[in-house]
Each structure stands twice: as structure tokens, then as C-alpha cells.
C-alpha atoms as a PDB file:
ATOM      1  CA  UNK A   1      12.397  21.020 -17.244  1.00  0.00           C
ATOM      2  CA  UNK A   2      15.005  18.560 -15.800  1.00  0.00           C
ATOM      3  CA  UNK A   3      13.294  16.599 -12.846  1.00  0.00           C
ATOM      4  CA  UNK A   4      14.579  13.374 -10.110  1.00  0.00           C
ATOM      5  CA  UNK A   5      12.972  10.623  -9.312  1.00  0.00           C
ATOM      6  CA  UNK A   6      13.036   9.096  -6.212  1.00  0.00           C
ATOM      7  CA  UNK A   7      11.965   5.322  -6.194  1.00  0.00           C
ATOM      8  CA  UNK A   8      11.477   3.547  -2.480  1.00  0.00           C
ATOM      9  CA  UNK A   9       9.398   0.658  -1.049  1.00  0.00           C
ATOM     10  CA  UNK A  10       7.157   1.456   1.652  1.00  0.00           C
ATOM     11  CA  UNK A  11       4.505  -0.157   3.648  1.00  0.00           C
ATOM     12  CA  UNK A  12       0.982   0.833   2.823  1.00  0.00           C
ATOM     13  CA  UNK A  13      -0.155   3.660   4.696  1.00  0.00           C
ATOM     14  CA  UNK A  14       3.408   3.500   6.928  1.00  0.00           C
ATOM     15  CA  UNK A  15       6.012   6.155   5.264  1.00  0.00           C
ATOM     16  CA  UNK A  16       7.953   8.078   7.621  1.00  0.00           C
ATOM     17  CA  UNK A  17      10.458  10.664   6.532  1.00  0.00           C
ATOM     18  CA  UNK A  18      12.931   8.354   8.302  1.00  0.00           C
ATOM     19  CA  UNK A  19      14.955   6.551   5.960  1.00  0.00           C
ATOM     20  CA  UNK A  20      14.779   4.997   2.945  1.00  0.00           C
ATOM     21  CA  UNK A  21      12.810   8.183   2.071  1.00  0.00           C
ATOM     22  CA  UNK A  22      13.195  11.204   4.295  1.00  0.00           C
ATOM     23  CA  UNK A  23      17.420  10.643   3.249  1.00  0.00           C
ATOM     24  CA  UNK A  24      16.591  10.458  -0.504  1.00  0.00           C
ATOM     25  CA  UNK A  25      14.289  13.159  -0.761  1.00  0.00           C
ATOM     26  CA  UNK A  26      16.258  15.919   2.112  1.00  0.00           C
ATOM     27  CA  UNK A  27      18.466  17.064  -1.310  1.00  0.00           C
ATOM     28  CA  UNK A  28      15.966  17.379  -3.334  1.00  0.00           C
ATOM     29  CA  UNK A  29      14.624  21.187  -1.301  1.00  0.00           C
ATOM     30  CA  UNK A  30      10.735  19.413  -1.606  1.00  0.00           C
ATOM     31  CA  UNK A  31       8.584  19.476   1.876  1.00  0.00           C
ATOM     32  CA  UNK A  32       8.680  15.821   3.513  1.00  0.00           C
ATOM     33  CA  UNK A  33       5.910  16.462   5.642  1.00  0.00           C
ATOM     34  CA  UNK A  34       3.657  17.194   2.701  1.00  0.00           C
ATOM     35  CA  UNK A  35       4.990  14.141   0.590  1.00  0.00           C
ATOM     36  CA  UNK A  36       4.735  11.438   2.949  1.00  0.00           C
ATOM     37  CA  UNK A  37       1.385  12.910   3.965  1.00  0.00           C
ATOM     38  CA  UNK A  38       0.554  12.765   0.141  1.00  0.00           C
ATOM     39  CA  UNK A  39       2.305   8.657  -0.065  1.00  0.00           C
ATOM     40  CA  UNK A  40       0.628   7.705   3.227  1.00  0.00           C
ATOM     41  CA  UNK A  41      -3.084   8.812   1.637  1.00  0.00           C
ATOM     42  CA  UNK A  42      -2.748   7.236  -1.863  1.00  0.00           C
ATOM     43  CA  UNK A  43      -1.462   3.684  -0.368  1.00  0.00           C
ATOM     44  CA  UNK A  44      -3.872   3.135   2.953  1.00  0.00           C
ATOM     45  CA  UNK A  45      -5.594   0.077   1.115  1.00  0.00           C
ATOM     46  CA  UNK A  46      -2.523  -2.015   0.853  1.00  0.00           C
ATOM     47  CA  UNK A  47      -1.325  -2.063   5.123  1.00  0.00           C
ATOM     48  CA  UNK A  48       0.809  -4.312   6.023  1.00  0.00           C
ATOM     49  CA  UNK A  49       1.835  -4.977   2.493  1.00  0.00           C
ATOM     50  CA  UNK A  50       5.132  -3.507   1.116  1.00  0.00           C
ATOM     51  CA  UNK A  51       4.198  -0.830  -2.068  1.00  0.00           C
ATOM     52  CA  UNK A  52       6.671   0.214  -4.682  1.00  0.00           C
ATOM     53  CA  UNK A  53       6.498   3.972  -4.703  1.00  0.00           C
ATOM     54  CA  UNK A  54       7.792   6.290  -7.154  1.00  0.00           C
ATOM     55  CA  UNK A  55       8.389  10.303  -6.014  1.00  0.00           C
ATOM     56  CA  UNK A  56       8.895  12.049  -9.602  1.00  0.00           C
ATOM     57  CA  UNK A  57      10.308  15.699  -8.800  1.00  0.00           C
ATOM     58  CA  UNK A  58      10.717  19.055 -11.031  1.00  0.00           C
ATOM     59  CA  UNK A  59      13.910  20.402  -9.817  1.00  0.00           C
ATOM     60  CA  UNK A  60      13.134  23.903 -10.315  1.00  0.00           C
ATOM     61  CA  UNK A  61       9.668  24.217  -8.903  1.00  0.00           C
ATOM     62  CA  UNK A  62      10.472  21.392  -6.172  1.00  0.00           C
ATOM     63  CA  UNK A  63       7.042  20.642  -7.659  1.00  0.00           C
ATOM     64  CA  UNK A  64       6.693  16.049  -7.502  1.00  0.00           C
ATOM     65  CA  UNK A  65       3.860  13.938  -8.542  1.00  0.00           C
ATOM     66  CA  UNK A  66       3.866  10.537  -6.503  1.00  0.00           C
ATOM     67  CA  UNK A  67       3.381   6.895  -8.932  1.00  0.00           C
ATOM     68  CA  UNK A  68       2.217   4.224  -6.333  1.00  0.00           C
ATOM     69  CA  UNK A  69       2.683   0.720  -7.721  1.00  0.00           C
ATOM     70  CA  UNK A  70       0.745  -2.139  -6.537  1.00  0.00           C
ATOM     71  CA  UNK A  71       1.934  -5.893  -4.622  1.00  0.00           C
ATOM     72  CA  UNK A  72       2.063  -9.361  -6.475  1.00  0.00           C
ATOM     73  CA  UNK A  73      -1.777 -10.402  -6.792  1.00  0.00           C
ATOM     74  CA  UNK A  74      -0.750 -12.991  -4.876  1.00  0.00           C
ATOM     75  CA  UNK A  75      -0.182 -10.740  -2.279  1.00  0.00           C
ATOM     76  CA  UNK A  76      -3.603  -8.935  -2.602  1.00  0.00           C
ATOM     77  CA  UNK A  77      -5.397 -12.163  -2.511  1.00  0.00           C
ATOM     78  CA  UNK A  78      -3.477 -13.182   0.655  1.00  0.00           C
ATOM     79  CA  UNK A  79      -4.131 -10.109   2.284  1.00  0.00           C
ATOM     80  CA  UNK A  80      -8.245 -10.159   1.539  1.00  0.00           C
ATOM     81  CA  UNK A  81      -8.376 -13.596   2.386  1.00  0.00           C
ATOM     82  CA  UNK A  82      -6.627 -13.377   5.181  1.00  0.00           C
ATOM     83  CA  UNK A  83      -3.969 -16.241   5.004  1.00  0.00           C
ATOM     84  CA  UNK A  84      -0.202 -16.045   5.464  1.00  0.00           C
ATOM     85  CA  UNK A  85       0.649 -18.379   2.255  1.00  0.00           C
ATOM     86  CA  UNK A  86      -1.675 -19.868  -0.445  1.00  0.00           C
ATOM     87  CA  UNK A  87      -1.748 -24.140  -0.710  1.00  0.00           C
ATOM     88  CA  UNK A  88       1.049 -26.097  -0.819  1.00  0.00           C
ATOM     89  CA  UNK A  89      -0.758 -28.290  -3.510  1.00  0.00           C
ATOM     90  CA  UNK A  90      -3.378 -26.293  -4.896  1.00  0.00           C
ATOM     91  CA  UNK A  91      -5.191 -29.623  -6.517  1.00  0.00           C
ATOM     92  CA  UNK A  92      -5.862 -30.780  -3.147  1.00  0.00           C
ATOM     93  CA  UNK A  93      -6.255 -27.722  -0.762  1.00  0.00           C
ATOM     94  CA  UNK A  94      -8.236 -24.946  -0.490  1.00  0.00           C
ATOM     95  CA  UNK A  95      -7.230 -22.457   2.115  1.00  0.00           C
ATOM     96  CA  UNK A  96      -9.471 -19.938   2.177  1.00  0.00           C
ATOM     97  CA  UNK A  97     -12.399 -18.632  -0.109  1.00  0.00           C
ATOM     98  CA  UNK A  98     -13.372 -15.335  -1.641  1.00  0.00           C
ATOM     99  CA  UNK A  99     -16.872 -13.412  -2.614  1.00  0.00           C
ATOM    100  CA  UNK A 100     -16.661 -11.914  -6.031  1.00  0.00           C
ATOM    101  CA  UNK A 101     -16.551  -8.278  -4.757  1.00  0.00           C
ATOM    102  CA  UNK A 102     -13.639  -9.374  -3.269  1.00  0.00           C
ATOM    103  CA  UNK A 103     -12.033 -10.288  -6.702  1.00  0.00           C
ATOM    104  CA  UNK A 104     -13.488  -7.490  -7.981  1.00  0.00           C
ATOM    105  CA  UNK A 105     -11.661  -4.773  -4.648  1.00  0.00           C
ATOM    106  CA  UNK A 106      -8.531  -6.812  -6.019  1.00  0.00           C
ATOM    107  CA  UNK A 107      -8.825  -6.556  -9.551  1.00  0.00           C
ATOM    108  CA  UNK A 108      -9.743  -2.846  -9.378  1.00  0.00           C
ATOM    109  CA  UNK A 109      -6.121  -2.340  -7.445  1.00  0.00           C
ATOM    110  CA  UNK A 110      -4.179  -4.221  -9.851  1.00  0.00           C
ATOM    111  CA  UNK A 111      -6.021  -2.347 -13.407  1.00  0.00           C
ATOM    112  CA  UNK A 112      -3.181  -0.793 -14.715  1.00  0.00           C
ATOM    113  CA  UNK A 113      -0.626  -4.373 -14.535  1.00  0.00           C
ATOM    114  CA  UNK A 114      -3.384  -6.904 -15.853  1.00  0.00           C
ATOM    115  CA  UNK A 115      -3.868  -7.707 -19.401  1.00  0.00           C
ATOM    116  CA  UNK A 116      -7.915  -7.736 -19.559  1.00  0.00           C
ATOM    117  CA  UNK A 117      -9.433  -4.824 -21.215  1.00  0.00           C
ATOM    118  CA  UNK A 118     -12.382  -4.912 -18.324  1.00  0.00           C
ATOM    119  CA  UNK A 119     -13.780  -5.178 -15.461  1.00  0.00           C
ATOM    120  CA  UNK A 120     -15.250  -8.843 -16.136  1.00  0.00           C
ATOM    121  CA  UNK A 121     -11.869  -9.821 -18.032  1.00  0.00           C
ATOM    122  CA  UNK A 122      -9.936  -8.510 -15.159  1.00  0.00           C
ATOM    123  CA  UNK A 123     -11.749 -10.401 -12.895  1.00  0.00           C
ATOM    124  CA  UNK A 124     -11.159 -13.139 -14.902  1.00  0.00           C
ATOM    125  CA  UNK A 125      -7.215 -13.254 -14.422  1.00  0.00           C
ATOM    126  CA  UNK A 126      -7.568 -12.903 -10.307  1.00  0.00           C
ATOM    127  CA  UNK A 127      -9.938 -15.749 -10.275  1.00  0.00           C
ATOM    128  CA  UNK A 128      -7.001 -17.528 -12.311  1.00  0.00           C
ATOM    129  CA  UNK A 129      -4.189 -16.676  -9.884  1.00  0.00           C
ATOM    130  CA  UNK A 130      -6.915 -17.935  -6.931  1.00  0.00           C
ATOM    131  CA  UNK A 131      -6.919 -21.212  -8.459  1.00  0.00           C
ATOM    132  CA  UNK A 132      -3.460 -21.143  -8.299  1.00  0.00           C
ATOM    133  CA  UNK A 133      -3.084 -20.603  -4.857  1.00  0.00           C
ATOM    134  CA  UNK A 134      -5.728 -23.293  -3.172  1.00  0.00           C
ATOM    135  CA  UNK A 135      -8.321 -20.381  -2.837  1.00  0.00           C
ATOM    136  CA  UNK A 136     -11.990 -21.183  -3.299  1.00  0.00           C
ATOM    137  CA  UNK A 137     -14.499 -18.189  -5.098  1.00  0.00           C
ATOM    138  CA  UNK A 138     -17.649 -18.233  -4.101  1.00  0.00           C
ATOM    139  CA  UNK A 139     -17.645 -21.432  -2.242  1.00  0.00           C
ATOM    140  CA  UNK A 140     -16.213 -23.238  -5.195  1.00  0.00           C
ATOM    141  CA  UNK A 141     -12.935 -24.063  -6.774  1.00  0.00           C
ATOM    142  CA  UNK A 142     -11.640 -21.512  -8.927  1.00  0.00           C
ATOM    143  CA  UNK A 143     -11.993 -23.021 -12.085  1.00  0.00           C
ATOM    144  CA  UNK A 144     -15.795 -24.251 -11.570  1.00  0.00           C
ATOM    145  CA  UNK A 145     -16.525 -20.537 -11.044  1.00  0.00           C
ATOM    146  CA  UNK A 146     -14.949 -19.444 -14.147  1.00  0.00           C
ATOM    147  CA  UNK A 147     -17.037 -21.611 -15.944  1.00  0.00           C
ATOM    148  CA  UNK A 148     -20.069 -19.909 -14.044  1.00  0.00           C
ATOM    149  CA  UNK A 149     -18.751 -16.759 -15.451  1.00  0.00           C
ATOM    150  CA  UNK A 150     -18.779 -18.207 -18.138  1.00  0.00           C
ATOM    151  CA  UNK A 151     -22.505 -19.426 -18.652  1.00  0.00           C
ATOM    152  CA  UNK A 152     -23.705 -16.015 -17.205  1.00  0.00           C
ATOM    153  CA  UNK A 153     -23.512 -16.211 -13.301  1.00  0.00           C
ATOM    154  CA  UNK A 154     -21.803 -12.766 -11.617  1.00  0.00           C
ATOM    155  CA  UNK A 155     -21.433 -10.708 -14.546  1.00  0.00           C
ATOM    156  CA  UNK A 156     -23.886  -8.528 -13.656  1.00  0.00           C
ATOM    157  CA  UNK A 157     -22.177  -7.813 -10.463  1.00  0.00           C
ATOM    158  CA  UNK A 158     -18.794  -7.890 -11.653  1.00  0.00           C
ATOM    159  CA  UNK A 159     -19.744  -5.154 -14.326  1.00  0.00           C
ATOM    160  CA  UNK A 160     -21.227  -2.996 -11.561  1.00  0.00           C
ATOM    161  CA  UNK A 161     -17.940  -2.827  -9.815  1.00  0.00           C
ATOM    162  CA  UNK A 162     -19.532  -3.753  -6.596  1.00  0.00           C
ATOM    163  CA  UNK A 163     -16.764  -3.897  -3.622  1.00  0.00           C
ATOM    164  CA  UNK A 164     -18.609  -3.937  -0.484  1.00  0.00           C
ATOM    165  CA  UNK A 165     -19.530  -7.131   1.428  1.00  0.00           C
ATOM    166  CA  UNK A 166     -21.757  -7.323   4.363  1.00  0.00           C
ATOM    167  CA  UNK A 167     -20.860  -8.000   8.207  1.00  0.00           C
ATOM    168  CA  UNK A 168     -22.704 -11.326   7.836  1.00  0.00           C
ATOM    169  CA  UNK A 169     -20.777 -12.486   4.575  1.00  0.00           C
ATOM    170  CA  UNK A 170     -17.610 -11.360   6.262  1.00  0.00           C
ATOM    171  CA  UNK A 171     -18.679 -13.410   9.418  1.00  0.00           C
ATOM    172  CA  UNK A 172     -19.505 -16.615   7.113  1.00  0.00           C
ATOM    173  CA  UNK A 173     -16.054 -16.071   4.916  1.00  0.00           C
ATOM    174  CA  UNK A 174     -14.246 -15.944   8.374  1.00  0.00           C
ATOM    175  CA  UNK A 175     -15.939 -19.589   9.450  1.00  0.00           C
ATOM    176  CA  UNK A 176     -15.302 -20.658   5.873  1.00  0.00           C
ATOM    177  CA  UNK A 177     -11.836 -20.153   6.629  1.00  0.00           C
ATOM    178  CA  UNK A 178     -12.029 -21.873   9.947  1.00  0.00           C
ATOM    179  CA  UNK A 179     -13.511 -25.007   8.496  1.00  0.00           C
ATOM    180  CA  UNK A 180     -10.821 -25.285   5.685  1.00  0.00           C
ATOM    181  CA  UNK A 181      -8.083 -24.715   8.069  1.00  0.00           C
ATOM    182  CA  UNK A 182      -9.217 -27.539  10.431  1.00  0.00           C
ATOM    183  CA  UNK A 183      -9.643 -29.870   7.225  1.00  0.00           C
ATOM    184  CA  UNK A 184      -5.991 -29.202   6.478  1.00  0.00           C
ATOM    185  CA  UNK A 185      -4.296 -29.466   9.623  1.00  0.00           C
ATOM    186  CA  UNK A 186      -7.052 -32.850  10.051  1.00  0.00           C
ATOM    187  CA  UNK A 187      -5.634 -34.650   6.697  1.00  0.00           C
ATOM    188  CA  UNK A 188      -1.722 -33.342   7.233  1.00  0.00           C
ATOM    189  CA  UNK A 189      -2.417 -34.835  10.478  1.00  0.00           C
ATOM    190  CA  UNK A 190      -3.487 -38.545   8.490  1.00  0.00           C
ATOM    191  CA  UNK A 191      -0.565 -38.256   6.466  1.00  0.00           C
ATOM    192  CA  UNK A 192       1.998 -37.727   8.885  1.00  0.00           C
ATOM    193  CA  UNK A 193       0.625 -40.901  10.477  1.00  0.00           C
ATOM    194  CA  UNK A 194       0.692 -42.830   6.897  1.00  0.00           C
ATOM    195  CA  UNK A 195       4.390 -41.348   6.705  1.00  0.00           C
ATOM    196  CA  UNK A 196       5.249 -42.062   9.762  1.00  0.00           C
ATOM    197  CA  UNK A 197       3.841 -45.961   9.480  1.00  0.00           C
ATOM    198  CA  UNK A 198       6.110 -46.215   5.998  1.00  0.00           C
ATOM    199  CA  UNK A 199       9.433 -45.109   7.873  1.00  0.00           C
ATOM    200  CA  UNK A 200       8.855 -47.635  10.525  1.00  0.00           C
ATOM    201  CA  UNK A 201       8.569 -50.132   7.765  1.00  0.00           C
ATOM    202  CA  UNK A 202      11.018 -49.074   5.498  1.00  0.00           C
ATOM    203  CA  UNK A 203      13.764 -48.514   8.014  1.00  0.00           C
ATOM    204  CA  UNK A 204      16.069 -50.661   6.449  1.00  0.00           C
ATOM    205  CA  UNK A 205      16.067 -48.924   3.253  1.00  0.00           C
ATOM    206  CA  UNK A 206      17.439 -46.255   1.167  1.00  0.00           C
ATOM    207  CA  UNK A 207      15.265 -43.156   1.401  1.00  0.00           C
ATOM    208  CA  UNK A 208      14.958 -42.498  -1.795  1.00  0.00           C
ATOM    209  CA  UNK A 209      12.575 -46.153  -2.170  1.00  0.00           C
ATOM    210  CA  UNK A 210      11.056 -44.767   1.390  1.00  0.00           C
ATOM    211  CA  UNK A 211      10.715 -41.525  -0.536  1.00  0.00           C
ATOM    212  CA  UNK A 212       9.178 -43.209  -3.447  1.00  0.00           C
ATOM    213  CA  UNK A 213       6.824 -45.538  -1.987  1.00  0.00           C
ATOM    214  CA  UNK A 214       5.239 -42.201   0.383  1.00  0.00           C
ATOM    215  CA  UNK A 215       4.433 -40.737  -2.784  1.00  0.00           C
ATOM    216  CA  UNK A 216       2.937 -43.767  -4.374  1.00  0.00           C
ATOM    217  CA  UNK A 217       0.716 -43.916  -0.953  1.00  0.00           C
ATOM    218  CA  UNK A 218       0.213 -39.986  -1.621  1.00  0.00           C
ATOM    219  CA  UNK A 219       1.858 -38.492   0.592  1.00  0.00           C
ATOM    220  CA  UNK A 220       2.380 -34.455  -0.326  1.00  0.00           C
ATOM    221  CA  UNK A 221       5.494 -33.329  -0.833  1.00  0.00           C
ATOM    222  CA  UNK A 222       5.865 -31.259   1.878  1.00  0.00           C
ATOM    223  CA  UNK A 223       5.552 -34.205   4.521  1.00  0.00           C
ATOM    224  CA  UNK A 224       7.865 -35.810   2.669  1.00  0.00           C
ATOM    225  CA  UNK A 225      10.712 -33.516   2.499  1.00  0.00           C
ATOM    226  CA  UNK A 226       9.491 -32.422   6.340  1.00  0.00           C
ATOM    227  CA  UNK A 227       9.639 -36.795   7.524  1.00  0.00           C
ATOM    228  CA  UNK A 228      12.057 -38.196   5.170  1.00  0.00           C
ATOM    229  CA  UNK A 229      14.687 -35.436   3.636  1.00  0.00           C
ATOM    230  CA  UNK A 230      16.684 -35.976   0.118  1.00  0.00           C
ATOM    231  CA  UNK A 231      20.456 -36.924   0.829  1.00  0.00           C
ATOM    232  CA  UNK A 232      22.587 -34.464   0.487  1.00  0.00           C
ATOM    233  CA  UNK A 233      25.459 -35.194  -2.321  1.00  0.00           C
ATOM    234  CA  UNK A 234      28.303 -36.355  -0.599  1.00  0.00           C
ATOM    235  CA  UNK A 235      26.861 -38.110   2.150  1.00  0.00           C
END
């Protein structure tokens, strides 16, 4: 039983039989309609995030099965939390914060690429990938609420599967946001100022000492690179 596979990436919820797929699957004698129907259904949760997408066909029936892969976690997380990018130094900013049956939607959409073996151990590794990315769980850094996990705290809930989150936790995660948005913009703001206080006193020097004494005063990187560029070789 010889069969094709056609392998596109599509955004969640968005296929078209315009190209890349209508093109790649027209020789294969299989109705369009009925598989981008079939692609649009299976990938609604992840809109506005680009889905690898698999369209496995038996030649001779022009019977297909459809494999939907998942985005990055990273992705997932940005997507639920509603951020375009996570920290730029995830030691010193938090961004945004998550509710456990948030983890828990995510987790659930990424089961079949994570390593743990359940629902609390999955849980586990988003949490992880959070801390990475400047994200607060539960009001807290990441790692202080895997120690809760740890002692006890959301297991329970995190066993139950529980996705759901009221309008009034969604309306409190939203002014969460708010708050750590104006923080961030409020202490780039300070160091900008810091930065900008160094340069006028440093203007005699090399920038690499101007470079090293912002990040003695610390000064992220980002304001750095953004206030006082590296050379480039040759120059």
C-alpha cells in the first residue's frame, strides 16, 4: 500500500487550498475542500501561530490521515500570555504571569514532544521554560513555584487537568500584565538615563571602557548595545 506524504506549515486554523498546500496536494486526486476542512478543525487552538502539518496519503484509495505538530513552547507560552517576546534578562524581568491551568492548556498541547511521563511532570518542564523566559506562575517566579509543587501546592489541580480560568482571573492576569509592563518600560527608562549620564562622562574614551564601566553600574545588555554599540573590526 504505497502512500505520499505531504508536509507544509500552516497557520492555526488558516489553511487555504492556495499554495503551499492546495499545489502539493492537486496531484495527489484527494478532495482539498475536505482536507483543509479536516487541517483547519484539528489546529484552531494554535491561531496566529505557524503549525507544522503533515498530510499522509494512500495512493490508491486517495484515502490521508492528517499529523498536526505543535509550536516551540516558547511559542505557546507567548501566545497564552499574551506577549510578543519573553525577557531580555530573565533574572531581572518578569513580563507577564501565568495561572497553572494555563501551564496545564500548554502542557496538554505539547504531550507527545515533552519528556515527563505526566500530567504533573509535564507541567513541570513548561514551568521550566517560563522561568526561562521572564514569566511569573502564579504570581511568583518560576522557580519559587516549582518548589511549591514541590512541597504539595497545585498538584491536585494539575492532576485534574483543569484548563479553564474564569473572566475575573483573566481580567486580573491582564492587569498583572499591565503592571509588569509599566515596571519595565519605568526601570529601562532609569537605565537609559544612568547610560546616558556614563557617555557624557566617558566621552573621551574608548567604548569598550564606556562599555565596561555601564555594565559594572548594571546596565542590561540590551541598553548597552542599543546606547553604546561594539566597534566593528576594521574601524
Amino acid at each position: 500500500m504505497a502512500k505520499e506524504t505531504v508536509e507544509v506549515l500552516i497557520e492555526g486554523g488558516k489553511a487555504t487550498a492556495a499554495p503551499p498546500l492546495g499545489p502539493a496536494l492537486g496531484p495527489m486526486g484527494v478532495n482539498i475542500g475536505e482536507v483543509v476542512g479536516k487541517i483547519n478543525e484539528k489546529t484552531s487552538e494554535f491561531k496566529g501561530m505557524q503549525v507544522p502539518v503533515k498530510v499522509i496519503i494512500d495512493t490508491e484509495t486517495k484515502e490521508f490521515d492528517i499529523k498536526i505538530g505543535t509550536p516551540p513552547a516558547s511559542a505557546l507560552i507567548k501566545k497564552e500570555a499574551g506577549i510578543q517576546k519573553g525577557a531580555s534578562n530573565p533574572l531581572t524581568e518578569k513580563v507577564a504571569d501565568l495561572k497553572i491551568e494555563q501551564i496545564i492548556k500548554i502542557a496538554k498541547m505539547k504531550e507527545d514532544n515533552l519528556l515527563g511521563k505526566d500530567n504533573l511532570a509535564r507541567a513541570r518542564e513548561i514551568i521550566g521554560t517560563c522561568q526561562s523566559m521572564g514569566i511569573l506562575v502564579e504570581g511568583k517566579p518560576a522557580h519559587d513555584t516549582l518548589d511549591d509543587i514541590s512541597q504539595g501546592m497545585f498538584v491536585e489541580k494539575i492532576m485534574s487537568g483543569k484548563t479553564e480560568l474564569s473572566d475575573a482571573e483573566m481580567k486580573a492576569l491582564e492587569e498583572e500584565k499591565k503592571k509588569l509592563q509599566e515596571e519595565l518600560e519605568k526601570n529601562r527608562a532609569e537605565f537609559e538615563s544612568k547610560a546616558k549620564v556614563i557617555l557624557g562622562e566617558m566621552k573621551d574614551k574608548e567604548i569598550r571602557q564606556i562599555r565596561k564601566r555601564m555594565e559594572e553600574e548594571g546596565i542590561p545588555e540590551p541598553v548597552i548595545n542599543e546606547l553604546a554599540p561594539e566597534e566593528k573590526e576594521g574601524k
